[in-house]
N, C-alpha and C. Protein backbone atom coordinates (compact mmCIF):
# COMPACT_ATOMS: atom_id res chain seq x y z
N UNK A 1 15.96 5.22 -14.12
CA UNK A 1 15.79 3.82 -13.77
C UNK A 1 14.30 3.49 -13.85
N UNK A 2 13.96 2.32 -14.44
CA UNK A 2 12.92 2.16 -14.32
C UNK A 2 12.31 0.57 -13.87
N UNK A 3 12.00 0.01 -13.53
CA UNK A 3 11.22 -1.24 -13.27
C UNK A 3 9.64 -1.38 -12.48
N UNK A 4 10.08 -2.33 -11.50
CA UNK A 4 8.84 -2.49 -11.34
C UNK A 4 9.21 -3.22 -9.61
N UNK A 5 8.23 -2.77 -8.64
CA UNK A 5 8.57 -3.24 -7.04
C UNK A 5 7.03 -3.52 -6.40
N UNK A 6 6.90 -4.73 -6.01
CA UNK A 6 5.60 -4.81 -5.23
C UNK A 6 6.26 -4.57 -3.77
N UNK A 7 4.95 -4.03 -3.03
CA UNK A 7 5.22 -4.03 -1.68
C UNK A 7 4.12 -4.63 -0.63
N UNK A 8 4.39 -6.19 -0.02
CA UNK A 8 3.63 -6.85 0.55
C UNK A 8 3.18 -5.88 1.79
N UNK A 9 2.18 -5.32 2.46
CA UNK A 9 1.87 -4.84 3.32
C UNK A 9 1.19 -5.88 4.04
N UNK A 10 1.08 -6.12 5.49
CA UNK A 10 0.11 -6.40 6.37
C UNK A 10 -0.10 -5.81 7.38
N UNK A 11 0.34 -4.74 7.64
CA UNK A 11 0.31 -4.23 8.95
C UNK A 11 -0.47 -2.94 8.48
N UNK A 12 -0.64 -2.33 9.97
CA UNK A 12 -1.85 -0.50 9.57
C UNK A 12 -1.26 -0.14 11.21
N UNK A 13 -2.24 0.13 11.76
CA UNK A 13 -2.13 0.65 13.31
C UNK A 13 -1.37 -0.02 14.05
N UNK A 14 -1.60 -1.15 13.56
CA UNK A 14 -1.20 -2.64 14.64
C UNK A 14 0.27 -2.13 14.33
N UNK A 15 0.73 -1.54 13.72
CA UNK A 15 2.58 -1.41 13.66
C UNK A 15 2.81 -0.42 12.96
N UNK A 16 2.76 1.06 13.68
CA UNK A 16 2.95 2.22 12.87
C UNK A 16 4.16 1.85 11.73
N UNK A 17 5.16 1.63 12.84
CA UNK A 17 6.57 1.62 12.60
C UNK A 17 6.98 0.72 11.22
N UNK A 18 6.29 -0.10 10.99
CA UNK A 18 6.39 -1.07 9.52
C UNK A 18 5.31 -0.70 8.55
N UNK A 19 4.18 -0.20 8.63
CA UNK A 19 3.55 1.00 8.22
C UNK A 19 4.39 1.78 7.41
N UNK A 20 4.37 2.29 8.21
CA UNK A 20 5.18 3.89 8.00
C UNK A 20 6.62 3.47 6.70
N UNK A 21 7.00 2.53 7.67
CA UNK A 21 8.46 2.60 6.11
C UNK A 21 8.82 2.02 5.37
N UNK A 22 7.56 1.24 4.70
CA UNK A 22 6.74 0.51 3.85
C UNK A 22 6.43 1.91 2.75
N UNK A 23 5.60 2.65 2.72
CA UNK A 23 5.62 4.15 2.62
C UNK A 23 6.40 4.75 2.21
N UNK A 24 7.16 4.83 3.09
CA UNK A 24 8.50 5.54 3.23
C UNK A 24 9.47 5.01 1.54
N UNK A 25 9.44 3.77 1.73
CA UNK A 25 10.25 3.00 0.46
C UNK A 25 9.34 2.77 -0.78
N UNK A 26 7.84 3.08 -0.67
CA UNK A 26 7.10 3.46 -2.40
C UNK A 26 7.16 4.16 -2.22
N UNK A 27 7.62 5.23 -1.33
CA UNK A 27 7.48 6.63 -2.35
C UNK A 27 8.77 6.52 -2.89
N UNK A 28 9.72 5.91 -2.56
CA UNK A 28 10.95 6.57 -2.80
C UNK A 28 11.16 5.59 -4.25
N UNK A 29 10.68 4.64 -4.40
CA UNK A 29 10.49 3.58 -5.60
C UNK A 29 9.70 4.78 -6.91
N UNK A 30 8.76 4.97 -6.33
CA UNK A 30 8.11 5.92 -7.34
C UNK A 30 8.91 7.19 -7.87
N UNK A 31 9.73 7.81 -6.95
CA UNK A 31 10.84 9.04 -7.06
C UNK A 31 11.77 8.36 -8.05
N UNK A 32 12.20 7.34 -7.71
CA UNK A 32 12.85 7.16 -9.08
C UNK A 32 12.08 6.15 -10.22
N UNK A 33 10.93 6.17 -10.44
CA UNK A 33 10.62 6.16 -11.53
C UNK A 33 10.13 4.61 -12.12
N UNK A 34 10.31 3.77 -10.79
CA UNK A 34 9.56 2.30 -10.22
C UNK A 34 7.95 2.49 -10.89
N UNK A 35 7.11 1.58 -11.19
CA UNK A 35 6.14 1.24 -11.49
C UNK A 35 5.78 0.44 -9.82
N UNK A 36 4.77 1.04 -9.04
CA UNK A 36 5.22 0.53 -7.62
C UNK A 36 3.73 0.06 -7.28
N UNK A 37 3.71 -0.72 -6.52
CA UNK A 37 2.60 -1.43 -5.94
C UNK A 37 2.30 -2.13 -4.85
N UNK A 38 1.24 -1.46 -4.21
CA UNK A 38 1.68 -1.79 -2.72
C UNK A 38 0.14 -2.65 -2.48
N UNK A 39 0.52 -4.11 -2.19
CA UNK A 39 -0.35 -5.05 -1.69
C UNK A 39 -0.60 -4.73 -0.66
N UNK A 40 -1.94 -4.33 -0.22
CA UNK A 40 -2.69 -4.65 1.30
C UNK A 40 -3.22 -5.78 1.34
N UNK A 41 -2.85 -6.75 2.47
CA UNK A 41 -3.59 -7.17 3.19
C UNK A 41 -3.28 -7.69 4.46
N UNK A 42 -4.40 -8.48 5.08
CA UNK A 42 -4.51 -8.81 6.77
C UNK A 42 -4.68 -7.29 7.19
N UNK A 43 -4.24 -6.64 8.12
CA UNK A 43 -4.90 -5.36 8.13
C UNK A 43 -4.38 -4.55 7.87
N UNK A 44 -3.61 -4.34 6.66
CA UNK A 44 -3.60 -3.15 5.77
C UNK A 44 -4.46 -2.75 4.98
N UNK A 45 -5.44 -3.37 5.30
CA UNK A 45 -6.49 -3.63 4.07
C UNK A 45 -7.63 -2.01 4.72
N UNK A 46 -7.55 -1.80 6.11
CA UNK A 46 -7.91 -0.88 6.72
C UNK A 46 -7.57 0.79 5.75
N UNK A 47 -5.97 0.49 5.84
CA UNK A 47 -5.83 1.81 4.96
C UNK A 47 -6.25 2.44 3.61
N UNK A 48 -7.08 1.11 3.10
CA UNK A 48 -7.82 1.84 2.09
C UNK A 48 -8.98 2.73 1.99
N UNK A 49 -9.23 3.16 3.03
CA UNK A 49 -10.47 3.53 3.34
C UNK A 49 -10.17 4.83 3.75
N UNK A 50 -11.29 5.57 3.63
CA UNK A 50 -10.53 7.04 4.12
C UNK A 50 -10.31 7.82 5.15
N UNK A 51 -9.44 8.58 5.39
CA UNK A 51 -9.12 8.49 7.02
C UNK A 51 -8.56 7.95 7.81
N UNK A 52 -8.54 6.59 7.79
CA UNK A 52 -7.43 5.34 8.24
C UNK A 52 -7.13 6.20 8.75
N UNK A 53 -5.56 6.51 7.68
CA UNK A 53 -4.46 6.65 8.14
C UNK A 53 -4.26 8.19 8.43
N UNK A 54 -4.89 8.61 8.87
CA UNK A 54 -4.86 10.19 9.24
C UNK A 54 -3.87 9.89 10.39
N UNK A 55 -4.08 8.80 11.43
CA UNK A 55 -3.52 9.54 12.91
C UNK A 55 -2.06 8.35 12.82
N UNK A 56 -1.73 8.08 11.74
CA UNK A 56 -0.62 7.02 12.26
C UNK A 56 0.46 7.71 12.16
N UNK A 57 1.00 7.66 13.07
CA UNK A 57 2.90 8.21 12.94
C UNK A 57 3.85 7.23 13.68
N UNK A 58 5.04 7.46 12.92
CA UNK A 58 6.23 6.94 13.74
C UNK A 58 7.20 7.99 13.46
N UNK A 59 7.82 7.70 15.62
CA UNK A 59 8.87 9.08 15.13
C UNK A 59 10.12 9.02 14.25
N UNK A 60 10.36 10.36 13.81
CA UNK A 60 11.81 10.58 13.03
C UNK A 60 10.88 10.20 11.74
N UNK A 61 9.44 10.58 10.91
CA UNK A 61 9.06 9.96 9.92
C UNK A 61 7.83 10.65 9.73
N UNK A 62 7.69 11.41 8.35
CA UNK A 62 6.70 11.99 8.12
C UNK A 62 5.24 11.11 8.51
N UNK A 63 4.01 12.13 8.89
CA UNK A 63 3.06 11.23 8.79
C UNK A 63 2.56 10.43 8.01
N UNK A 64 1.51 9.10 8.13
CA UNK A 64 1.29 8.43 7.19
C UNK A 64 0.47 8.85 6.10
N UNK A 65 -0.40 9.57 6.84
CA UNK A 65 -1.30 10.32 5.57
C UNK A 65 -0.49 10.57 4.67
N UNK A 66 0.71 12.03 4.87
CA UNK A 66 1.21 12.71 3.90
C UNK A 66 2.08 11.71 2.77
N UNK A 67 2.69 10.78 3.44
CA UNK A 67 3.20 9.62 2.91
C UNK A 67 2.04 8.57 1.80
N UNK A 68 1.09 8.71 2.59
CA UNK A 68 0.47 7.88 1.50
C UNK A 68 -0.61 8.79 0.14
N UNK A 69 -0.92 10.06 0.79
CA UNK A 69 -1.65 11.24 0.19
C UNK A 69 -0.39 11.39 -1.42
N UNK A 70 0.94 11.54 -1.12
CA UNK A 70 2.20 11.78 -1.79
C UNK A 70 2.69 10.68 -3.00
N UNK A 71 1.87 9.34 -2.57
CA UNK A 71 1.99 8.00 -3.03
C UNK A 71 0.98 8.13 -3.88
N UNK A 72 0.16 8.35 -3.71
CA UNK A 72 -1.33 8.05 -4.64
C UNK A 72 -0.86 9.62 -5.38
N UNK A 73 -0.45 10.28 -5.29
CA UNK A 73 -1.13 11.86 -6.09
C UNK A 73 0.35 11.20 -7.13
N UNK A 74 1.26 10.62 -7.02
CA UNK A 74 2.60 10.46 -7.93
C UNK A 74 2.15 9.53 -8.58
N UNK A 75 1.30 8.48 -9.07
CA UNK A 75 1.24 7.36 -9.68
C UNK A 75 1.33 6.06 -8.92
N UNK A 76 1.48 5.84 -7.19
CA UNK A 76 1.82 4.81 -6.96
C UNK A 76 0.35 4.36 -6.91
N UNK A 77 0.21 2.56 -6.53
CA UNK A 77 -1.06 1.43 -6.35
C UNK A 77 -0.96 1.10 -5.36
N UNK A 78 -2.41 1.06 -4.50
CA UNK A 78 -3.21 0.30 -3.82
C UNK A 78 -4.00 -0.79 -4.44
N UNK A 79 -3.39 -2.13 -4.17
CA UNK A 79 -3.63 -3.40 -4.45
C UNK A 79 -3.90 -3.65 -3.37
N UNK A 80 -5.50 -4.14 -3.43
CA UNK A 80 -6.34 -4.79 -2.01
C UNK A 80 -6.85 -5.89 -1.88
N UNK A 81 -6.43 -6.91 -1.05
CA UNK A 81 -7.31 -8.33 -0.90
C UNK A 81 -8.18 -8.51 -0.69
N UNK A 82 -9.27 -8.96 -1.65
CA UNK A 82 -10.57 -9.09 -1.33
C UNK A 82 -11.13 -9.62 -0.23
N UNK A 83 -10.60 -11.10 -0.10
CA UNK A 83 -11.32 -11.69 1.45
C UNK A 83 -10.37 -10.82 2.37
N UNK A 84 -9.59 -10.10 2.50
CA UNK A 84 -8.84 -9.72 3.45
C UNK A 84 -9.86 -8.50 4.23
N UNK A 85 -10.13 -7.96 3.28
CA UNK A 85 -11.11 -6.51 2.86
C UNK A 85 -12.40 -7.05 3.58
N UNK A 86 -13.11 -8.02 2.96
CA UNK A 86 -14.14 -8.31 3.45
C UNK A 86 -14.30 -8.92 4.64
N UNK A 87 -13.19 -9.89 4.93
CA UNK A 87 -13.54 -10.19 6.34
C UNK A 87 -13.79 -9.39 7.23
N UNK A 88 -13.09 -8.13 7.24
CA UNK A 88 -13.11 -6.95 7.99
C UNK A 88 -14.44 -6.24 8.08
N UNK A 89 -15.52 -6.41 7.19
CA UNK A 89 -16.67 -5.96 7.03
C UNK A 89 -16.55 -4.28 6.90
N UNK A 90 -15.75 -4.10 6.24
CA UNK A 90 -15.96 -2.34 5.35
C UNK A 90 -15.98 -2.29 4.26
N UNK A 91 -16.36 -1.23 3.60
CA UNK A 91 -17.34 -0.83 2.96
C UNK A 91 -16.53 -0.42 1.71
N UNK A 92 -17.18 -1.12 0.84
CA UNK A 92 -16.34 -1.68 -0.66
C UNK A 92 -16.60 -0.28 -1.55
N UNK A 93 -17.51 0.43 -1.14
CA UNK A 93 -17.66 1.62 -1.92
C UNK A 93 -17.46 3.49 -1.02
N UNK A 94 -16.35 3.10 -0.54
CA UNK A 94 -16.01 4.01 0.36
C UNK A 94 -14.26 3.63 0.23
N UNK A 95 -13.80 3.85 -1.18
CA UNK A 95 -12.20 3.54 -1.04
C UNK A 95 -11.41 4.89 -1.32
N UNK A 96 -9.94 4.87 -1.05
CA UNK A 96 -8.88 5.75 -2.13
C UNK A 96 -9.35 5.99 -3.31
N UNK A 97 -8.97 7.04 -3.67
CA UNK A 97 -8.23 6.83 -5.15
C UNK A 97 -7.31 6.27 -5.31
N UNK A 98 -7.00 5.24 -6.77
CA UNK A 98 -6.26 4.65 -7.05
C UNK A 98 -6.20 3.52 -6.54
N UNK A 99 -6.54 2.86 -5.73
CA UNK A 99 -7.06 1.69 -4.65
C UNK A 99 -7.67 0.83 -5.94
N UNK A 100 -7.59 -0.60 -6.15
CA UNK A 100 -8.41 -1.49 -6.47
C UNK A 100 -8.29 -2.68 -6.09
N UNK A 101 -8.91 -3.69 -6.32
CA UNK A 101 -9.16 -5.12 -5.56
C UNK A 101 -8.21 -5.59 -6.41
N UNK A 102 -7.63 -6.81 -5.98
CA UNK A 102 -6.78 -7.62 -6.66
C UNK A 102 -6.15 -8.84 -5.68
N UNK A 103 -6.49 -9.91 -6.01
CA UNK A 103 -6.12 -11.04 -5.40
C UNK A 103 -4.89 -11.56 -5.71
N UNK A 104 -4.95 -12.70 -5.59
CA UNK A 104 -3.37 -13.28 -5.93
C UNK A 104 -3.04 -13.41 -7.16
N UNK A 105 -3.96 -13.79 -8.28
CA UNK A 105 -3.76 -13.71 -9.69
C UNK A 105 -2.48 -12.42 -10.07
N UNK A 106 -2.88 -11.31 -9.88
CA UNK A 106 -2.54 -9.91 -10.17
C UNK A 106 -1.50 -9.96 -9.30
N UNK A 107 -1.22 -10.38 -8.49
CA UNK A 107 -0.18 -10.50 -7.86
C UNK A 107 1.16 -10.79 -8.06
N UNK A 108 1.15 -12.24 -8.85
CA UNK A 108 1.45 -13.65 -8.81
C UNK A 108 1.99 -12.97 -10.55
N UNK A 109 1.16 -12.37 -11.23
CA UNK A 109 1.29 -11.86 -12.51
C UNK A 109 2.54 -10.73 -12.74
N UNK A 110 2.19 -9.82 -11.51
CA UNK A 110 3.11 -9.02 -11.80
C UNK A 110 4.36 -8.91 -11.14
N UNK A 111 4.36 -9.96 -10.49
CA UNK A 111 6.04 -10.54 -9.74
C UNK A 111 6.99 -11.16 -10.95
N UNK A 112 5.64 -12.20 -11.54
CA UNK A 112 6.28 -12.90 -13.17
C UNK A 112 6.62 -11.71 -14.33
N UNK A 113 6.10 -10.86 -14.38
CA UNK A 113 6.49 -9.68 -15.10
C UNK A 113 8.22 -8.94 -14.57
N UNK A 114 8.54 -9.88 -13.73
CA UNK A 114 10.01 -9.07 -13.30
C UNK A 114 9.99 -8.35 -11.99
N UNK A 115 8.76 -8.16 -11.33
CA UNK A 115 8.90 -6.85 -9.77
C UNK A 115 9.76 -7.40 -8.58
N UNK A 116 10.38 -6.64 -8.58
CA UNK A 116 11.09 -7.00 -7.00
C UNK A 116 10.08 -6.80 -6.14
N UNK A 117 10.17 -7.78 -4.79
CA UNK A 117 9.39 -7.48 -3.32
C UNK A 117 10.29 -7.49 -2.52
N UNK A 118 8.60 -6.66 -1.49
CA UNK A 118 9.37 -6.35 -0.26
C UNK A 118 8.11 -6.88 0.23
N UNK A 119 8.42 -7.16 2.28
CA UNK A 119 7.37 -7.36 2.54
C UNK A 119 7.38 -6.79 3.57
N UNK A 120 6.43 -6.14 4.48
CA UNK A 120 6.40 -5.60 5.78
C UNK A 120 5.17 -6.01 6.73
């Protein structure tokens, strides 16, 4: 199977639990073979950075690291909002791998390209 799935993120700490299985569903998009992309922003925009997500868990659910460490090493995207990013005042050269900026254009583009969403 193959297509294509964005995944609206806004949440990080503020909600392990929607976090977490947000995650949980790109990896499993990527397992089968999804072209997957996961929009941060409002404060998901946090998890691009490194370390974030070291301490987030929800129970019955692998940690977030390994979840998102598992996401990036398979091919999945970190799509990050710029003013989202910046309002936050961190540090634009301290990201992921695989992480890049992308506003609504890129967004808006690759929904019109056919992607299913999700949003959490």
């Amino acid at each position: 199977m193959s297509g294509k799935l964005l995944i609206n993120l806004t949440t990080a700490k503020d909600n392990a639990d929607k976090t977490v299985v947000a995650f949980v569903i790109a990896n499993a998009g990527v397992a089968a073979g999804q072209e997957v992309v996961i929009f941060l922003n409002v404060e998901a925009v946090r998890l691009a950075t490194p370390g974030y997500a070291d301490d987030i868990l929800s129970e019955g659910f692998k940690p977030l690291k390994e979840l998102l460490d598992s996401y990036l090493s398979n091919g999945g995207k970190l799509w990050v909002c710029p003013p989202c990013f910046n309002a936050r005042s961190l540090d634009k050269d301290n990201l992921l791998p695989g992480t890049t900026f992308a506003g609504g254009a890129p967004v808006v583009e690759f929904l019109a390209q056919g992607a299913a969403s999700l949003s959490y």
